[in-house]
Each structure stands twice: as C-alpha cells, then as structure tokens.
Protein backbone atom coordinates (compact mmCIF):
# COMPACT_ATOMS: atom_id res chain seq x y z
CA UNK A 1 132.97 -65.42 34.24
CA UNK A 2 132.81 -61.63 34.25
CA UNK A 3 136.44 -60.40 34.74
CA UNK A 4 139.14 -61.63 34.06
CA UNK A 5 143.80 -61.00 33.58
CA UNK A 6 142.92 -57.01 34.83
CA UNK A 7 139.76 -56.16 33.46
CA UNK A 8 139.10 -53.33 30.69
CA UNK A 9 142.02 -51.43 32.16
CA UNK A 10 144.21 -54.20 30.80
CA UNK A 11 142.17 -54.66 28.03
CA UNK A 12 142.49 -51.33 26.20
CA UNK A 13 146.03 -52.04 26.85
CA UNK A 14 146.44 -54.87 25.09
CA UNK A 15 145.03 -55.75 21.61
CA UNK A 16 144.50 -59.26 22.53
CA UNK A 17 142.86 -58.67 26.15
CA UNK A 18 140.78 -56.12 24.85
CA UNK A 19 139.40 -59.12 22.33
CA UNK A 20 138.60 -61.44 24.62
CA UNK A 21 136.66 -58.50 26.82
CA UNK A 22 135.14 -57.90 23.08
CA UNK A 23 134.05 -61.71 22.98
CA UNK A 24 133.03 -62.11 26.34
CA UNK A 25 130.66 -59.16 26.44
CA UNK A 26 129.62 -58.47 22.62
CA UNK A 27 126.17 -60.39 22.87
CA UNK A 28 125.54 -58.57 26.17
CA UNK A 29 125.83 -55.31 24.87
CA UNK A 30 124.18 -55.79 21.61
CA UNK A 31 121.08 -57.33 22.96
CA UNK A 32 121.12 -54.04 25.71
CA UNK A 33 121.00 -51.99 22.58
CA UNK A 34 118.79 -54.14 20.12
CA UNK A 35 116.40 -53.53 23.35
CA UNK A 36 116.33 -49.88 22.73
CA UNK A 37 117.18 -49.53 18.87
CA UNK A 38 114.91 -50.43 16.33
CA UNK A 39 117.41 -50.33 13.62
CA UNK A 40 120.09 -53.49 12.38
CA UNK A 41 122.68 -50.53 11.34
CA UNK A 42 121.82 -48.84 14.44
CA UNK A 43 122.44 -51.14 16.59
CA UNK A 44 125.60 -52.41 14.83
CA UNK A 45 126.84 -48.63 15.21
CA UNK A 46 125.98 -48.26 18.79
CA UNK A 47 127.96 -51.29 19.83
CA UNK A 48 131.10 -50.14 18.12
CA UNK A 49 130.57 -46.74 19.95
CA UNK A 50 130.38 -48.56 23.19
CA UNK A 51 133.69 -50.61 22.99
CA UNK A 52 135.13 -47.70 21.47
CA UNK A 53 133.99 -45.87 25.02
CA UNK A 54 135.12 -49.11 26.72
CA UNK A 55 139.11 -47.97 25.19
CA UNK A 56 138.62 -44.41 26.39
CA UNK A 57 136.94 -44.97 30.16
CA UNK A 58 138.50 -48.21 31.17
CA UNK A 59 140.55 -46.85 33.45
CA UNK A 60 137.19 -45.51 35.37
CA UNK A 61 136.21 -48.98 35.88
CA UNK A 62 136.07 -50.41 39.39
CA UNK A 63 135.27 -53.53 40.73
CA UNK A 64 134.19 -52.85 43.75
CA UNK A 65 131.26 -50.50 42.38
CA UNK A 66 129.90 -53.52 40.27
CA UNK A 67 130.55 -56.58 37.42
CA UNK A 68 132.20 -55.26 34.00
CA UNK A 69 128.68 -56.08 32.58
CA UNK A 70 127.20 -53.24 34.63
CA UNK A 71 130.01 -50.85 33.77
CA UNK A 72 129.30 -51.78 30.25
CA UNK A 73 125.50 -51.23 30.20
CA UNK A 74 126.19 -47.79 31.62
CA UNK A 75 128.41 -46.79 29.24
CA UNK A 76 125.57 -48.20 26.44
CA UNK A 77 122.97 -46.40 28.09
CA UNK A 78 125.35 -43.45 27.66
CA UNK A 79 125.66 -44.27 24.03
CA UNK A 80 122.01 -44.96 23.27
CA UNK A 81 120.72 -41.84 25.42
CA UNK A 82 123.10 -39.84 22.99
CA UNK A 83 121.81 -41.26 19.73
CA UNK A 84 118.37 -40.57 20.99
CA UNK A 85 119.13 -37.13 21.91
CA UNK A 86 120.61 -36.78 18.32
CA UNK A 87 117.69 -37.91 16.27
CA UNK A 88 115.27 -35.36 18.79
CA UNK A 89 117.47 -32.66 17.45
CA UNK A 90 117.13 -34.13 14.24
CA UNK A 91 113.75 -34.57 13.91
CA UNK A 92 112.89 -30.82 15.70
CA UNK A 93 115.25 -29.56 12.83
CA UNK A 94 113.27 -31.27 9.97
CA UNK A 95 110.33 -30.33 11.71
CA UNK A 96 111.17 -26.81 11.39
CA UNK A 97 112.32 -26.96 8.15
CA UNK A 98 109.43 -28.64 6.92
CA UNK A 99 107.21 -26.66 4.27
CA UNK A 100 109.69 -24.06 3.57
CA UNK A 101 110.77 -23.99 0.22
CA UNK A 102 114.11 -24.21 -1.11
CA UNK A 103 115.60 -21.31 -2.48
CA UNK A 104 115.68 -20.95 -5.95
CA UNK A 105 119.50 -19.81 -7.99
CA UNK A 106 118.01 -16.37 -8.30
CA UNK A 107 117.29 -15.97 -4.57
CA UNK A 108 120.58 -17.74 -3.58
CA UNK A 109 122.24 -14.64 -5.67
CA UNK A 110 120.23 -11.80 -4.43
CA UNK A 111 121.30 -13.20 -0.74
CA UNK A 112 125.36 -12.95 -2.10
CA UNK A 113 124.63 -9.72 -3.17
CA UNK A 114 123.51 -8.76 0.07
CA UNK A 115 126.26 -10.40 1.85
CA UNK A 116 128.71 -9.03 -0.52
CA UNK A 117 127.23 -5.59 0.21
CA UNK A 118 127.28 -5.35 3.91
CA UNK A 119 130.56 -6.82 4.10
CA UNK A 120 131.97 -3.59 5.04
CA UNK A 121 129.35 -3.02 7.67
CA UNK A 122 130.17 -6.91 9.34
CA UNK A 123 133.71 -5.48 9.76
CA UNK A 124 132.93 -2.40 10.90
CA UNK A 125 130.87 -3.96 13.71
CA UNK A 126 134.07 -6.95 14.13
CA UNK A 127 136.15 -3.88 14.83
CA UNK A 128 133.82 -1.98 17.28
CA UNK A 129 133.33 -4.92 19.47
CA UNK A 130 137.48 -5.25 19.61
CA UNK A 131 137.48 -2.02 20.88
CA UNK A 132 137.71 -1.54 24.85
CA UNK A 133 135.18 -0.81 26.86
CA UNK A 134 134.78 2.99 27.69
C-alpha cells in the first residue's frame, strides 16, 4: 500500500504519521541509494537527508503526478546527485592542492606581516569603492 491517512503532507505533521511513512518507505529508499553509494555511512547519511527533505517538501507532493515512492526517489536522486556533486568539488580541490607544500611557521609569519602591512591599503581601497560613482 503506497499512501495512506494524507500522505507526507500529514506525515511531517504528525510525529507518528510521519513514522509509519518512515517504515513503509525506509527499505525503498535505502536500496535506491545503496544502488548509487558505495559507502555503509554514506548511504546511512543519504537516507536521513532524504526524509529530512521528505519534512521540508511534503507539501509539494501530489498524487495525481505519481505514487509517494516516486516522489521519494526524486527527492533521493536529488540527494545523491548533491553528494556526488560535493565529492567532484572535493576531489578537483585535492586535486589542486595536491603537491604543494604546506607552509612552514616562518612563511605563515612573513604572510601576517604582509597582511598586517597593507592593511591600510585594503581600507583605503574598502573606502574608494563606497564612494559614488563620478
């Protein structure tokens, strides 16, 4: 049975609604994710984030347009699009990071020197661009 006593509308409402939507679709969603997540934690994560969408959007849910288990794997597509997106940027970060050196305590001071020195010049320019045009 898909929905049922108002659907997630109702159940973000109610604490013990939104339970039985939790029971009723848990396994769906986790094995939609565990499809497309390699990792237990991951995956564990992922499904919270969903049900925590589910409390947020339920109010965009409508029958007509489709069962509660297709609203819900298009909110965990949503979910799991996102955390891939996030480990690209990750992983393009690291990438660009990689093989640089840390800085060392002397060059992290020379840098607060520097800062410390043009400090004037950072508010000079602050103050320039409040200025109006013309």
């Amino acid at each position: 049975m898909d929905g049922i006593r108002g659907g997630p509308a109702a159940a973000a409402r109610d604490p013990k609604l939104f339970e039985e939507f939790y029971r009723r679709h848990v396994d769906a969603v986790t094995s939609f994710v565990a499809r497309r997540v390699p990792d237990a934690h991951t995956v564990a994560d992922l499904t919270a984030e969903v049900f925590l969408a589910v409390l947020d959007s339920a109010h965009t849910y409508r029958p007509g347009l489709g069962s509660e288990r297709a609203w819900l794997h298009g909110i965990a597509r949503n979910v799991v699009s996102s955390e891939h997106r996030r480990l690209a940027r990750e992983t393009r970060r690291d990438q660009r990071i990689s093989g640089r050196r840390l800085l060392e305590p002397d060059d992290i001071a020379r840098l607060e020197d520097k800062l410390d020195a043009e400090s004037a010049g950072r508010h000079a320019v602050a103050a320039l661009q409040r200025l109006p045009e013309g």
